[in-house]
Structures are given as structure tokens and as C-alpha cells.
Protein backbone atom coordinates (compact mmCIF):
# COMPACT_ATOMS: atom_id res chain seq x y z
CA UNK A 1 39.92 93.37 153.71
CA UNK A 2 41.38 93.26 150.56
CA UNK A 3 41.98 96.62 148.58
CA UNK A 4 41.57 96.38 144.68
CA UNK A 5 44.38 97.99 142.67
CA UNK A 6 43.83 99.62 139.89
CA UNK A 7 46.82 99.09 137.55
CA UNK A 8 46.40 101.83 135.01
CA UNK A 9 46.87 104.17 138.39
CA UNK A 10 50.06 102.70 139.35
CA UNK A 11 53.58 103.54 137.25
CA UNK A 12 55.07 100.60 135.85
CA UNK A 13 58.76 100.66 134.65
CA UNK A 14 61.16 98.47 133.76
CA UNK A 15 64.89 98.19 133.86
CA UNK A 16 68.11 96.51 133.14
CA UNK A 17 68.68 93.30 136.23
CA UNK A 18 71.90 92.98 138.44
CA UNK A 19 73.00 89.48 138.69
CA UNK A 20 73.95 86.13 136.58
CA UNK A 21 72.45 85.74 133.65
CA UNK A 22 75.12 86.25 131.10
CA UNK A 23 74.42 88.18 128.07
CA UNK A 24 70.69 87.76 128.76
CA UNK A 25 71.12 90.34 131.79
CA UNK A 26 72.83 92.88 129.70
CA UNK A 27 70.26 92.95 126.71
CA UNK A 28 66.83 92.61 128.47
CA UNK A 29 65.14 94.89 130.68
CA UNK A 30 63.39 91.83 133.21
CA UNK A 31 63.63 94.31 136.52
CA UNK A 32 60.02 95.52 137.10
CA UNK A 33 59.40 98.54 139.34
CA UNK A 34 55.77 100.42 140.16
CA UNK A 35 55.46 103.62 141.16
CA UNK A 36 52.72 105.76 142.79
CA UNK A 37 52.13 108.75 145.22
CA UNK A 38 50.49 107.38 148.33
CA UNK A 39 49.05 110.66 149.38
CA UNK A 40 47.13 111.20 145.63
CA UNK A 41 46.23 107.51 145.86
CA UNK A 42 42.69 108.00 146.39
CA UNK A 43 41.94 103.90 145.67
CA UNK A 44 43.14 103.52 149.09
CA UNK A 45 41.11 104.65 152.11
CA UNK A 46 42.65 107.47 154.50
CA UNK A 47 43.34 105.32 157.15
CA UNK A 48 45.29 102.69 155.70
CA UNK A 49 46.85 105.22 153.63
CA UNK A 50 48.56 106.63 156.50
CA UNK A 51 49.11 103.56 158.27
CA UNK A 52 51.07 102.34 155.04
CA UNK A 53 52.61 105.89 154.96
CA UNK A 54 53.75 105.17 158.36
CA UNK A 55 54.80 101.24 158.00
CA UNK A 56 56.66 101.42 154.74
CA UNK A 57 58.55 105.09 155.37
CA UNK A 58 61.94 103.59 154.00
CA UNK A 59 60.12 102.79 150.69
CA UNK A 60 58.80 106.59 150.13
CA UNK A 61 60.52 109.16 148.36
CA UNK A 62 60.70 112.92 149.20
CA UNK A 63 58.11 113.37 146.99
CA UNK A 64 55.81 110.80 148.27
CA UNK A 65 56.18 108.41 145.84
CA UNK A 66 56.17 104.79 147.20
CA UNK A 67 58.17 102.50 145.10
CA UNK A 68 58.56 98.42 144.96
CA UNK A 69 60.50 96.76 142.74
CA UNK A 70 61.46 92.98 141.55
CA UNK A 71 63.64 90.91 139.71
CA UNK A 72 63.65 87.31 141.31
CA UNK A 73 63.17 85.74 137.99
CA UNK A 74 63.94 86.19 133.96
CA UNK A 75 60.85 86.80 133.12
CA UNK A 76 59.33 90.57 133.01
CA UNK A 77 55.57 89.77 133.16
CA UNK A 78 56.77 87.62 136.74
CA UNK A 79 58.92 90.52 138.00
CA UNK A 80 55.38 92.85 137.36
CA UNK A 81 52.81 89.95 138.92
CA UNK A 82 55.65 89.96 142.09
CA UNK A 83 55.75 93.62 142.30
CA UNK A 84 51.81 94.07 142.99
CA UNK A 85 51.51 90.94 145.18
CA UNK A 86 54.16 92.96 147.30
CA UNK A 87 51.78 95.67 147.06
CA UNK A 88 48.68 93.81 147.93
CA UNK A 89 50.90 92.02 150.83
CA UNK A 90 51.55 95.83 152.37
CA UNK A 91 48.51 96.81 151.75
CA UNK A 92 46.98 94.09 153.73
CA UNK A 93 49.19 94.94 156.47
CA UNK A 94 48.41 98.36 156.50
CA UNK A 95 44.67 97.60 156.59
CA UNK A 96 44.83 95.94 159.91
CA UNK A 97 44.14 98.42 162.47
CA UNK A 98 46.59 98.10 165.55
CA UNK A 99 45.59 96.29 168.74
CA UNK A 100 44.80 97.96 171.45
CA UNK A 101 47.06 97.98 173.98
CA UNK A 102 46.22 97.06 178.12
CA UNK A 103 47.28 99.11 180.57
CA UNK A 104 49.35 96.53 182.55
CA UNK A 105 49.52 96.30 186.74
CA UNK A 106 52.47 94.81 188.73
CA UNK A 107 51.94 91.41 190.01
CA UNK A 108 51.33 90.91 193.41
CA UNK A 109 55.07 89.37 193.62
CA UNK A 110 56.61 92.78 192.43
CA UNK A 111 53.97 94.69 194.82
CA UNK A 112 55.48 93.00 197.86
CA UNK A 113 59.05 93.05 197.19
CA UNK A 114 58.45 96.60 196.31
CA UNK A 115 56.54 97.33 199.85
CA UNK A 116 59.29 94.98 201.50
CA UNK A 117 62.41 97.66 200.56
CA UNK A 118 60.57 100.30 201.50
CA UNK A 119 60.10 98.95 205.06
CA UNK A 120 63.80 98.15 204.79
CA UNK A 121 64.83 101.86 203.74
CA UNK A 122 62.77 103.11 206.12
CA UNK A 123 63.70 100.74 208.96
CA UNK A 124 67.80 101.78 208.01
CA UNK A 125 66.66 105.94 208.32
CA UNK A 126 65.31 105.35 211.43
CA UNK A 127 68.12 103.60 212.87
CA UNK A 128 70.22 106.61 212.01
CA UNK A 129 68.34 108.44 213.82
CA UNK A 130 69.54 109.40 217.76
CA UNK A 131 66.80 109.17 220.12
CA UNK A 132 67.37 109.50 223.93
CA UNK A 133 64.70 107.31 225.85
């Protein structure tokens, strides 16, 4: 399931990069960020919204603003494309529902040596025990 985001509803900004890049890094803003709050993000259905609310909690702000950012190469337009194929990539994540988990049994192995130290405790107790005959 692939969720179609609307870019004109997602806050793009763009900053100064850290790094090399000489005086190149210190005159152009390449660093792309986007911006959105995933509660008033109404493009994505409830459930996935709160399973990416849930997956991706180090991401949100205080104000429930979920922000990704990018600036693996030079080029701004690349930094922007990279920032919503993160998106899309969480997204995807989020819109896998969990598996549901088996309620496991102990192996037969793990039933007997259980069994066996209980005979044992109990045969130890009973030895303790005085019993004129």
C-alpha cells in the first residue's frame, strides 16, 4: 500500500549544509528539510498515522510536528527528492500492520525436566521428614 503525498501539504525548508564543500557550503542553502503535523495530516489514514506516530517518536516534536531532513548531496532539488522517499519509506513501514503474535508452549524437553525437579524437590522434603515405622 502505497500512500500518495501531497507536497503542497508538507513544509519544505531549506538550510545552510555541515560538511566539506569549501566555499560552496557556506554560500548555498543545499540542506532540505519537510515538515508536517502528523496528527492534522489527514492524507494519511488513522491507523498508520498512529502506527508512524508510534514508530518514528524520536523524529516528532512537542508540537507534533514530524520532521526529516537531507543533505547527502550538493544539489537542493536531490536533498528534497531524498527527503520524501524517506517519507514514503516510513510511511510504508507504518502501513504494515504488525503480525500477530502466537501464544508459545514449552517443549516437551522443558516439560520433563521441569516435572523431573519437582519430583526431586519433593523427594529431598520428604526425606526431611521423621517418620517412625
Amino acid at each position: 500500500m502505497s500512500i500518495a503525498i501531497p507536497r503542497d501539504r508538507v513544509e519544505t525548508r531549506f538550510a545552510r549544509s555541515s560538511g566539506p564543500g569549501g566555499q560552496h557550503v557556506n554560500k548555498t542553502e543545499t540542506k532540505a528539510e519537510i515538515r508536517f503535523v502528523v496528527r492534522a495530516a489527514d492524507w494519511i489514514p488513522v491507523p498508520v498515522r498512529a502506527r508512524l506516530e508510534k514508530q518514528e517518536a524520536g523524529r516528532i516534536t512537542k508540537d507534533g510536528e514530524l520532521i526529516i531532513t537531507s543533505e547527502r548531496t550538493r544539489s537542493r532539488a536531490d536533498n528534497l527528492e531524498d527527503c520524501f522517499t524517506k517519507l514514503s519509506e516510513m510511511l510504508a513501514r507504518a502501513a504494515k500492520p504488525p503480525k500477530k503474535r502466537k501464544k508459545t508452549k514449552p517443549s516437551r524437553g522443558a516439560k520433563e525436566r521441569r516435572l523431573k525437579s519437582k519430583k526431586q524437590t519433593s523427594e529431598k522434603k520428604r526425606s526431611r521428614s521423621w517418620r517412625p515405622d
